[in-house]
N, C-alpha and C. Protein backbone atom coordinates (compact mmCIF):
# COMPACT_ATOMS: atom_id res chain seq x y z
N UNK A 1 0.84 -1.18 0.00
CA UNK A 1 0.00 0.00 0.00
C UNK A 1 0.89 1.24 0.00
N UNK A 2 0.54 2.14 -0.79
CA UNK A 2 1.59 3.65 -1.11
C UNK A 2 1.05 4.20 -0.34
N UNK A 3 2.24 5.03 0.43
CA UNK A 3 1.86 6.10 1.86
C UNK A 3 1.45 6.66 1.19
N UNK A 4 0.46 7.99 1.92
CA UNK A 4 -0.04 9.02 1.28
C UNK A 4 0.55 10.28 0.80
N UNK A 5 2.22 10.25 0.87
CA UNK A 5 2.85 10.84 0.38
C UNK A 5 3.24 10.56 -1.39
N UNK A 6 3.27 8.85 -1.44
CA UNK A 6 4.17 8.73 -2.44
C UNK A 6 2.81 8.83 -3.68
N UNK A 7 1.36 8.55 -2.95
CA UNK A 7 0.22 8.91 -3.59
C UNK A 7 -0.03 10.23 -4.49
N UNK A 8 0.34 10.86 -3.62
CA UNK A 8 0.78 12.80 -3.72
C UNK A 8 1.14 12.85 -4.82
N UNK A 9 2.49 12.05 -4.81
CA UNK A 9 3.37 12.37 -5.62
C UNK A 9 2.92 12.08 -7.16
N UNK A 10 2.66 10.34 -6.86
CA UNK A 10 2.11 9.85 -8.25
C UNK A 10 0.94 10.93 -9.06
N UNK A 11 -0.01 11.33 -8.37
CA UNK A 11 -1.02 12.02 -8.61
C UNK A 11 -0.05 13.56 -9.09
N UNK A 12 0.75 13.87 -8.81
CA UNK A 12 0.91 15.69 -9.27
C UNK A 12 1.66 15.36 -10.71
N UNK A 13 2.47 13.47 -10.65
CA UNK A 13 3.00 13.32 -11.87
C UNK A 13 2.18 13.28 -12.96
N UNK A 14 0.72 12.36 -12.47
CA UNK A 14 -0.20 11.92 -14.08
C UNK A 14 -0.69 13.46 -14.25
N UNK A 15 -1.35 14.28 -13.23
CA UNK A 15 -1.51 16.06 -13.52
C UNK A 15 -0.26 16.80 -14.39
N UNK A 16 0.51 16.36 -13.86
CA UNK A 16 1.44 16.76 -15.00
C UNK A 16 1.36 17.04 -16.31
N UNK A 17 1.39 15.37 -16.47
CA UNK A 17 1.38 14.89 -17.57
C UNK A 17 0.29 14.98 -18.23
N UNK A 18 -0.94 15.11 -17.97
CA UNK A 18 -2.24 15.38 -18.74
C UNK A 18 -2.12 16.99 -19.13
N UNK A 19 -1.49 17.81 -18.41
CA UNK A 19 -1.55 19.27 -18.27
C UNK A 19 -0.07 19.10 -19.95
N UNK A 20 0.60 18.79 -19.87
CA UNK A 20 1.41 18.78 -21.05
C UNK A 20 0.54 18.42 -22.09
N UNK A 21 -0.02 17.19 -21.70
CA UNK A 21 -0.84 16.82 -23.41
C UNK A 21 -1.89 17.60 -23.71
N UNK A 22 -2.59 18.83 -22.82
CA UNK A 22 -3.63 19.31 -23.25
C UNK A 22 -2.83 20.86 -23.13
N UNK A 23 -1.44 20.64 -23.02
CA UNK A 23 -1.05 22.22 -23.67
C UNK A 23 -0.30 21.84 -25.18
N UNK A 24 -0.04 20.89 -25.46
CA UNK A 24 0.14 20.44 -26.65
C UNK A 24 -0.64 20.49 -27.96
N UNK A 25 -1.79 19.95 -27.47
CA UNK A 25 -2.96 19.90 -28.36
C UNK A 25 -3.40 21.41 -28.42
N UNK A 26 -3.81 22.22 -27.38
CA UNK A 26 -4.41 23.65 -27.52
C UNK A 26 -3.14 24.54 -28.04
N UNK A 27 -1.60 24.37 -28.18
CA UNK A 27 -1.00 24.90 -29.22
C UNK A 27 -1.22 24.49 -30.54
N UNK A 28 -1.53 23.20 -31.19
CA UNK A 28 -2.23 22.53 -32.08
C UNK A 28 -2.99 23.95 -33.12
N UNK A 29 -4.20 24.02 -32.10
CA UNK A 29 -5.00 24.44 -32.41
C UNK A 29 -4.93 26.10 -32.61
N UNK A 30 -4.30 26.80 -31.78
CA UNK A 30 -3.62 28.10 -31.94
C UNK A 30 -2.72 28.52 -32.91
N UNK A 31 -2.15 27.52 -33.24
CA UNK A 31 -0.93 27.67 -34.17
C UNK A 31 -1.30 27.55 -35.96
N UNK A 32 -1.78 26.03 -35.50
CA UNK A 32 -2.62 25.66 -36.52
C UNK A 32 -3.54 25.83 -37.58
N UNK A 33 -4.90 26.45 -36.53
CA UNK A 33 -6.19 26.52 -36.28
C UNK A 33 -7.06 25.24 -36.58
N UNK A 34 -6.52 23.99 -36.60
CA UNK A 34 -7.19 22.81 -36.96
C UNK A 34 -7.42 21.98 -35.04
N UNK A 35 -8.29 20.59 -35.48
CA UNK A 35 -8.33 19.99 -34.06
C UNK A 35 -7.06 19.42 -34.19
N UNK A 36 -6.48 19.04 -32.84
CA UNK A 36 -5.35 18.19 -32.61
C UNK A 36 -6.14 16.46 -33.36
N UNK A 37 -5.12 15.60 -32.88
CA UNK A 37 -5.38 14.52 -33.57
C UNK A 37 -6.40 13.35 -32.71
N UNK A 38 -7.28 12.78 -33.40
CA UNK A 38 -8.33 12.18 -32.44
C UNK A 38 -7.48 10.89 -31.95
N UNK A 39 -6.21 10.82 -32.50
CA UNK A 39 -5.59 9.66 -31.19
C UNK A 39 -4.74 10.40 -30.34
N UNK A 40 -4.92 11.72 -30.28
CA UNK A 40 -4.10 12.31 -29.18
C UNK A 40 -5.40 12.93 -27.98
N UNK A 41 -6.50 13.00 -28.58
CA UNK A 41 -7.42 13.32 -27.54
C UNK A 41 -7.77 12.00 -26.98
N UNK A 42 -7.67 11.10 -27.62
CA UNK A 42 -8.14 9.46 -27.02
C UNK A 42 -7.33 9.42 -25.89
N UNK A 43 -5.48 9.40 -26.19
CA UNK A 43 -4.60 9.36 -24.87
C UNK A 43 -4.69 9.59 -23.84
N UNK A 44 -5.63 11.50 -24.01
CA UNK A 44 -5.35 12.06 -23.14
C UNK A 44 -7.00 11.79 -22.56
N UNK A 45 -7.89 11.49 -23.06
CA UNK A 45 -8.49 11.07 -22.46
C UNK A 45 -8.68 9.64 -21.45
N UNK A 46 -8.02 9.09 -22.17
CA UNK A 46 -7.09 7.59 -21.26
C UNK A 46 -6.66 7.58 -20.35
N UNK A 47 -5.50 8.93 -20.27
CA UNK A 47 -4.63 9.45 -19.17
C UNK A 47 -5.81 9.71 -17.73
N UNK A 48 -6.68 10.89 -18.40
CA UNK A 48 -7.54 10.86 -17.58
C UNK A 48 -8.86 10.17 -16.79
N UNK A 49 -8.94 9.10 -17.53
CA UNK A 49 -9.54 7.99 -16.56
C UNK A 49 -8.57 7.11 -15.92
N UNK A 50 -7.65 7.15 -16.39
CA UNK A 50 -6.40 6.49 -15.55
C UNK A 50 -6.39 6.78 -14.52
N UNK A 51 -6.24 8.34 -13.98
CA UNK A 51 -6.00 8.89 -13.18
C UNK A 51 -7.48 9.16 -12.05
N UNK A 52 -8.76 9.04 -13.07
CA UNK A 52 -9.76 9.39 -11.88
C UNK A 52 -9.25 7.57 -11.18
N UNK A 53 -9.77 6.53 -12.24
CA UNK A 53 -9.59 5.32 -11.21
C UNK A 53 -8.09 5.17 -10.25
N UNK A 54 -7.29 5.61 -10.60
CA UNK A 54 -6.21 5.76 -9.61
C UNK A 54 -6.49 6.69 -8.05
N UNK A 55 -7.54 7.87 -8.36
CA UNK A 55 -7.81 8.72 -7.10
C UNK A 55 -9.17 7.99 -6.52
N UNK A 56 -9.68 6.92 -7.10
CA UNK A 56 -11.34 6.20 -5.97
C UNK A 56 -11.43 4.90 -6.51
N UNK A 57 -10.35 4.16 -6.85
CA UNK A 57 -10.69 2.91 -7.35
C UNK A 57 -12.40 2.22 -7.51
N UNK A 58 -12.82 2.18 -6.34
CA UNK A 58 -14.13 2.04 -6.09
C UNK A 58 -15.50 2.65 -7.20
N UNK A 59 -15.52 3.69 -6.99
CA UNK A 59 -16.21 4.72 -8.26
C UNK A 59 -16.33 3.80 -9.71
N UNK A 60 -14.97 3.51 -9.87
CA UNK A 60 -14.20 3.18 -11.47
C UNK A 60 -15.16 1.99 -11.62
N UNK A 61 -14.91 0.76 -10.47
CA UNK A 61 -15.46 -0.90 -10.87
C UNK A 61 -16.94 -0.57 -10.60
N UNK A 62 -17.87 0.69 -10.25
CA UNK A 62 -19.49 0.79 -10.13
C UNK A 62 -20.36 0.76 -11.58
N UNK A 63 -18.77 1.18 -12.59
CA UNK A 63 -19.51 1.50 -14.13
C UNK A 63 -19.63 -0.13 -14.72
């Protein structure tokens, strides 16, 4: 079981990392003016259910 520190931690990394892929994509689109790519919104949408079932496991196995 991960103390609630190393929890912390994991959690500010996947925030991170979702916060990169959705400044990636919204330069995409600024730069661009087109959508980013629908397997880069899939990822990052991936990323982010990754991360809700990582913060309530429980929640995740109700769907």
């Amino acid at each position: 079981m991960a103390t609630a520190a190393e929890k912390r931690d994991e959690v500010k990394a996947r925030l991170q990392e979702l916060r990169n892929m959705c400044r990636d994509m919204h330069q995409v689109v600024m730069d661009e003016g087109s959508m980013p790519e629908v397997s880069a919104v899939r990822a990052t949408n991936d990323k982010l259910q990754e991360l809700l079932e990582f913060l309530d496991p429980k929640a995740a196995k109700k769907k």
